[in-house]
C-alpha atoms as a PDB file:
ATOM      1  CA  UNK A   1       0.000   0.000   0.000  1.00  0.00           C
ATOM      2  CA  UNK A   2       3.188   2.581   0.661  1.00  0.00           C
ATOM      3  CA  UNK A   3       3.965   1.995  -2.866  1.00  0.00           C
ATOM      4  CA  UNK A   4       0.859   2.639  -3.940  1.00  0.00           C
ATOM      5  CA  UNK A   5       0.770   5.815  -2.275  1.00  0.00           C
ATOM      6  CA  UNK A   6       4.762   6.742  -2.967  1.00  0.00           C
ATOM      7  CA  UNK A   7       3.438   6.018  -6.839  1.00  0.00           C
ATOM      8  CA  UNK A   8       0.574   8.415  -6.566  1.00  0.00           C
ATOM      9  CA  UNK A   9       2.868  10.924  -5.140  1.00  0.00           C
ATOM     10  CA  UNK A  10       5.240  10.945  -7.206  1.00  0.00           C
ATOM     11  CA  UNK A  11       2.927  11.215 -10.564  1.00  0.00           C
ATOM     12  CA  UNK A  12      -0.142  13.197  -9.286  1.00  0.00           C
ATOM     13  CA  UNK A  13       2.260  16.129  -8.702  1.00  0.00           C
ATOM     14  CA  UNK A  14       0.276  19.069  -7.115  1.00  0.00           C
ATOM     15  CA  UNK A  15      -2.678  17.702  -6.407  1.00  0.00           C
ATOM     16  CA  UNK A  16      -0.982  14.543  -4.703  1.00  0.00           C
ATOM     17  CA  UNK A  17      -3.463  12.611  -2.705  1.00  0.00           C
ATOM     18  CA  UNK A  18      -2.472  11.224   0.665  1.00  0.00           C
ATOM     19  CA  UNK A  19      -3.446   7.894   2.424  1.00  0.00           C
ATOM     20  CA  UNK A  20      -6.913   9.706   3.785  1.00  0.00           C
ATOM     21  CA  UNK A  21      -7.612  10.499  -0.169  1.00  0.00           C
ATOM     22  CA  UNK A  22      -7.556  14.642   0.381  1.00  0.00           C
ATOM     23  CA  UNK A  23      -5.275  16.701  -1.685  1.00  0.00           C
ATOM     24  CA  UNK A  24      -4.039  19.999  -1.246  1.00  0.00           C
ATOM     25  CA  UNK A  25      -6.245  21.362  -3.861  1.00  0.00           C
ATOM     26  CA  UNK A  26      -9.186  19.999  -2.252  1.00  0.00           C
ATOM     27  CA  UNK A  27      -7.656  21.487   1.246  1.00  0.00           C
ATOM     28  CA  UNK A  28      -7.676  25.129   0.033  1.00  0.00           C
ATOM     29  CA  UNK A  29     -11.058  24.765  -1.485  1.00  0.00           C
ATOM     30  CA  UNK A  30     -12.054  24.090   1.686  1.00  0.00           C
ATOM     31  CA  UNK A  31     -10.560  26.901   3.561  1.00  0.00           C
ATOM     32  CA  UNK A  32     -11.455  29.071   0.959  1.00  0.00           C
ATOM     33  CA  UNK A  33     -15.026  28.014   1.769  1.00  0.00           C
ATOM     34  CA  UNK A  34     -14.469  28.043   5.553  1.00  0.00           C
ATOM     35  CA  UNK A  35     -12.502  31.759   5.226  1.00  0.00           C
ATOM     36  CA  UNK A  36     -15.342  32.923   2.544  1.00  0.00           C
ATOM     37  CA  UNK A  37     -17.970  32.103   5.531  1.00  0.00           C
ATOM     38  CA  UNK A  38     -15.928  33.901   8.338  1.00  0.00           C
ATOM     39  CA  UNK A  39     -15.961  37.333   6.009  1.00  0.00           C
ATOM     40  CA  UNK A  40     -19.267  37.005   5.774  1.00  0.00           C
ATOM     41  CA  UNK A  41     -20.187  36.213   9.340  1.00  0.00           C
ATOM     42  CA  UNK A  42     -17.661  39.491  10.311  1.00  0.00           C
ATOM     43  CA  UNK A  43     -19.342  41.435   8.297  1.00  0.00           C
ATOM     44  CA  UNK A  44     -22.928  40.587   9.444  1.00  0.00           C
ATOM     45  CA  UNK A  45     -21.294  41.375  12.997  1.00  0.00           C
ATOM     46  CA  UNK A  46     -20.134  44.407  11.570  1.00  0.00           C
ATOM     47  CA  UNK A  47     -23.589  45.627   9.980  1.00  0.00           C
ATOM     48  CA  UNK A  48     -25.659  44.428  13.115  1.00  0.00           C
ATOM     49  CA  UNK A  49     -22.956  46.797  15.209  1.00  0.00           C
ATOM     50  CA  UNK A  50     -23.770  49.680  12.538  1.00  0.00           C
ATOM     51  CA  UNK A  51     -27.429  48.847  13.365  1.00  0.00           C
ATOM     52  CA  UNK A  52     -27.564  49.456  16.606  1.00  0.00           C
ATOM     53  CA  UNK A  53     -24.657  51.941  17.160  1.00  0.00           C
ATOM     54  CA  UNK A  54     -26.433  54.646  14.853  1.00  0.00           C
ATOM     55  CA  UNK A  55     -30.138  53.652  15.932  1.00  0.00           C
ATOM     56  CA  UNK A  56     -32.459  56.255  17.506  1.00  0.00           C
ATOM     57  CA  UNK A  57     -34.845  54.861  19.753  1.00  0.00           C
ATOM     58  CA  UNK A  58     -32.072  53.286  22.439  1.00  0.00           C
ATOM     59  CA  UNK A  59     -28.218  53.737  23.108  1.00  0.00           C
ATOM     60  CA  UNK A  60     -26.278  50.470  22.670  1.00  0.00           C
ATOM     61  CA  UNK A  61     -25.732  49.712  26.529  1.00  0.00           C
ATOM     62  CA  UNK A  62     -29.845  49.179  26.259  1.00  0.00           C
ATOM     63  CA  UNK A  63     -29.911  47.427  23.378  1.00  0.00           C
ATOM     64  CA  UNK A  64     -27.541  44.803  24.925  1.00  0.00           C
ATOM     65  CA  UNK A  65     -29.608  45.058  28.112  1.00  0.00           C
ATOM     66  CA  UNK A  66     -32.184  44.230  25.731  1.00  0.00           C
ATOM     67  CA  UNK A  67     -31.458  42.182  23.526  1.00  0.00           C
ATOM     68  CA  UNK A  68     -30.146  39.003  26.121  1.00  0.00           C
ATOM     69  CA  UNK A  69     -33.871  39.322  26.935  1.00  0.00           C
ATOM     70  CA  UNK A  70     -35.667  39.464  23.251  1.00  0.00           C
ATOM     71  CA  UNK A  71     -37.556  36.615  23.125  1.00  0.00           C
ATOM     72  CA  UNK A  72     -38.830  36.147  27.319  1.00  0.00           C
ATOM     73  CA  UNK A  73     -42.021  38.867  26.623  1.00  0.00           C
ATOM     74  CA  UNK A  74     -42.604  38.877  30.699  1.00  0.00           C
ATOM     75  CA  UNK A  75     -38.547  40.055  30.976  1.00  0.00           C
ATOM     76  CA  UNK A  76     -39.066  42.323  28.179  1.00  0.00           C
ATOM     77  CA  UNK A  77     -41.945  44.035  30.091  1.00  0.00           C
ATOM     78  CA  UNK A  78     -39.974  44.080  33.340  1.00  0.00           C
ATOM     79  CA  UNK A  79     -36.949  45.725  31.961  1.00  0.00           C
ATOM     80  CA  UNK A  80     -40.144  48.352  31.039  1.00  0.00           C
ATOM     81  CA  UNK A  81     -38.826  47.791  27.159  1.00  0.00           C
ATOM     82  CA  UNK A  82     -41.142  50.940  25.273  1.00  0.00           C
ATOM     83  CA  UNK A  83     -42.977  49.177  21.831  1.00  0.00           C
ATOM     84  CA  UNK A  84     -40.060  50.988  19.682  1.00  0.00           C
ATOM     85  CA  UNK A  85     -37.514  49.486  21.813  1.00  0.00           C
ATOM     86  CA  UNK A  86     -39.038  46.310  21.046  1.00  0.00           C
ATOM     87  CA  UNK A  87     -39.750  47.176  17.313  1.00  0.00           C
ATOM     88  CA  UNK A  88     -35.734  47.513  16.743  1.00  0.00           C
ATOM     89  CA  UNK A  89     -35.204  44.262  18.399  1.00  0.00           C
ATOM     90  CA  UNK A  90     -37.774  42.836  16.454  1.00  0.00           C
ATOM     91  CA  UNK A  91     -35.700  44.637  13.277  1.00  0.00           C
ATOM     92  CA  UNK A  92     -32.042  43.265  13.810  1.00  0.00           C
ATOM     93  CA  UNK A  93     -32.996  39.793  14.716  1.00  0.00           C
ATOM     94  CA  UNK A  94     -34.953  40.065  11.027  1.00  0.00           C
ATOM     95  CA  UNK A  95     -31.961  41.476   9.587  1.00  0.00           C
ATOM     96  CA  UNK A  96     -29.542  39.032  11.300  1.00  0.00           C
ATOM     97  CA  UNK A  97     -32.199  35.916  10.364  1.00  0.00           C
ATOM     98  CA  UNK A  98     -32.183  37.290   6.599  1.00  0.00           C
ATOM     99  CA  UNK A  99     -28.046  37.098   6.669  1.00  0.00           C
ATOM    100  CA  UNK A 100     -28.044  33.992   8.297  1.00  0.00           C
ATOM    101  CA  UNK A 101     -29.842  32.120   5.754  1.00  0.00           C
ATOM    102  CA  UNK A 102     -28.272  34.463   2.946  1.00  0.00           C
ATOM    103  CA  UNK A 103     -24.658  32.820   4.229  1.00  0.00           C
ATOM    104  CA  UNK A 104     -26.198  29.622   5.244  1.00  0.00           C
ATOM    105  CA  UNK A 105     -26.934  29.311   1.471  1.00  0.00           C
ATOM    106  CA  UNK A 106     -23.916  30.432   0.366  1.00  0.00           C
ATOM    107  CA  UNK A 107     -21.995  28.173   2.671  1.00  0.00           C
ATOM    108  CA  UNK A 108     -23.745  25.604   1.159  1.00  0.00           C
ATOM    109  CA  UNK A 109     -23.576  26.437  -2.739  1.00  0.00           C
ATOM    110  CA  UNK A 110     -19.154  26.498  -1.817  1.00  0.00           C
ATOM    111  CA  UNK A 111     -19.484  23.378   0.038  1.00  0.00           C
ATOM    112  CA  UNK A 112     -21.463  21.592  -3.097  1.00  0.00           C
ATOM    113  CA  UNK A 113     -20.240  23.351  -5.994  1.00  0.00           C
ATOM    114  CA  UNK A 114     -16.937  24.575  -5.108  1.00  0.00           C
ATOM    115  CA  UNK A 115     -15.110  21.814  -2.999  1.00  0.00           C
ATOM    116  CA  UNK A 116     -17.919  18.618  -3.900  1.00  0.00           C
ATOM    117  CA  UNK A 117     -19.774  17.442  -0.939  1.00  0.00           C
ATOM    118  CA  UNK A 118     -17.860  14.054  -0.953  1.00  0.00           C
ATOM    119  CA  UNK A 119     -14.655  16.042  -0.365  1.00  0.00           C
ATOM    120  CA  UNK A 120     -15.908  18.728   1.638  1.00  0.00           C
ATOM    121  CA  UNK A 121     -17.720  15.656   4.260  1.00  0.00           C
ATOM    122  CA  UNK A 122     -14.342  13.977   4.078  1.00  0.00           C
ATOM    123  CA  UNK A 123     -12.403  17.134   4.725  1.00  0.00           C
ATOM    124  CA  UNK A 124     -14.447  18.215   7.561  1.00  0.00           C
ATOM    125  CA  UNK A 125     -14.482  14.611   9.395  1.00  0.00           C
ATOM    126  CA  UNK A 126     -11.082  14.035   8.909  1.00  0.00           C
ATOM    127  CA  UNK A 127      -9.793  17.216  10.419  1.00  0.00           C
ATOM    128  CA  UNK A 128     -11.746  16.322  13.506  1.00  0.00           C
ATOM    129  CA  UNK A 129      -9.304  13.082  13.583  1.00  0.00           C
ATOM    130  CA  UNK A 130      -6.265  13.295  11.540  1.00  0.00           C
ATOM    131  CA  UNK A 131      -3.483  15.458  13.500  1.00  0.00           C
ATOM    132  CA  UNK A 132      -1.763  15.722  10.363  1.00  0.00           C
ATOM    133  CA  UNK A 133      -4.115  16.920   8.130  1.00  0.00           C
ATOM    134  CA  UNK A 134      -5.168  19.411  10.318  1.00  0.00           C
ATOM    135  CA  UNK A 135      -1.397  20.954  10.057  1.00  0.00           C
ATOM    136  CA  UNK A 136      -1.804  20.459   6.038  1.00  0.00           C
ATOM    137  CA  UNK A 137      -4.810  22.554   6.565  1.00  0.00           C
ATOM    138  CA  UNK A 138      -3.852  25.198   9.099  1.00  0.00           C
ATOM    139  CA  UNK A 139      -0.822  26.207   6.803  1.00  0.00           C
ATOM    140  CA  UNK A 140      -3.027  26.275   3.924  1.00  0.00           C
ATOM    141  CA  UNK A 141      -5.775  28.001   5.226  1.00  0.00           C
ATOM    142  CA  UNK A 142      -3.038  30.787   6.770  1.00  0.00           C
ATOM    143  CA  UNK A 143      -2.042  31.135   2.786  1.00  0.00           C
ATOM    144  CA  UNK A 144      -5.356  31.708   1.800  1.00  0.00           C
ATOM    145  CA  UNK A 145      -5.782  34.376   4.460  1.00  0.00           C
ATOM    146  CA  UNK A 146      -2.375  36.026   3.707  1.00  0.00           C
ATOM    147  CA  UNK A 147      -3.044  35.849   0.020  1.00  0.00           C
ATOM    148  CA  UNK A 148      -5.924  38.082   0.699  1.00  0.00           C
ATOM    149  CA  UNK A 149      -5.490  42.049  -0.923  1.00  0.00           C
ATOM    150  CA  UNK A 150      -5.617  43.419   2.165  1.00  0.00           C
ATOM    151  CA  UNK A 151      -7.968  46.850   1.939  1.00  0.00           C
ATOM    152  CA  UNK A 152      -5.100  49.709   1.769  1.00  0.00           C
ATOM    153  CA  UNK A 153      -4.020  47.712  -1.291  1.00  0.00           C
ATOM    154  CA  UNK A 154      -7.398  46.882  -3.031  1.00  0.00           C
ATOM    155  CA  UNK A 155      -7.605  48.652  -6.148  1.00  0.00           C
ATOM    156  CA  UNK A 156      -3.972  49.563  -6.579  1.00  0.00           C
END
């Protein structure tokens, strides 16, 4: 079986598959897929923040008050939350719900289209496991994060 694998080394070149079966090719797929998501969640952190910080009806020390409370109706009314307070909340949660599913479907569309579901199952179980993969896959993913243009340079 080494030989087999020594073989396939030698004259898959790049894209060299290792005894689990995942190549590197397949590995920064994946972490192009898991560093596409992060953006996107950071940014949906980053819009929710915008939300509330230039909102009207409560300053953000409320709103977090507030918002660990959203869905209890009986705390809401204790905390003596006004019907625009709760309005707002109602507003980011639909705002944050409409971005989750916008990156949940995204997510999804990489994982299928972009990496293959076999692979992408088979990445994602394995690095649970497989100390060695994981390294393959932390210096990988650290390359596609370092590759990025970063935003003084975008443009140029």
């Amino acid at each position: 079986m080494l030989m087999v694998v020594s073989f396939c080394a030698v004259t898959c070149g790049a894209n060299a598959q290792t005894a689990a079966g995942i190549s590197d090719d397949d590995l920064r797929k994946y972490a192009i897929t898991m560093d596409s998501v992060k953006v996107m969640q950071q940014t949906l952190t980053q819009i929710i923040a915008e939300n509330v910080q230039k909102n009207t009806v409560m300053p953000v020390s409320r709103y977090n008050e507030l918002f660990k409370i959203t869905d209890d109706q009986a705390k809401l009314q204790q905390a003596n939350a006004t019907p625009d307070e709760i309005a707002f909340l109602k507003e980011i949660n639909e705002l944050r719900q409409y971005n989750i599913a916008r990156i949940n479907a995204a997510y999804q569309a990489l994982a299928k289209e972009y990496v293959g579901l076999k692979a992408f199952n088979a990445i994602k179980k394995s690095l649970e496991a497989d100390e060695n993969l994981k390294k393959r896959y932390e210096g990988i993913s650290q390359q596609v994060q370092t590759s990025k243009p970063s935003p003084s340079t975008k443009g140029k």
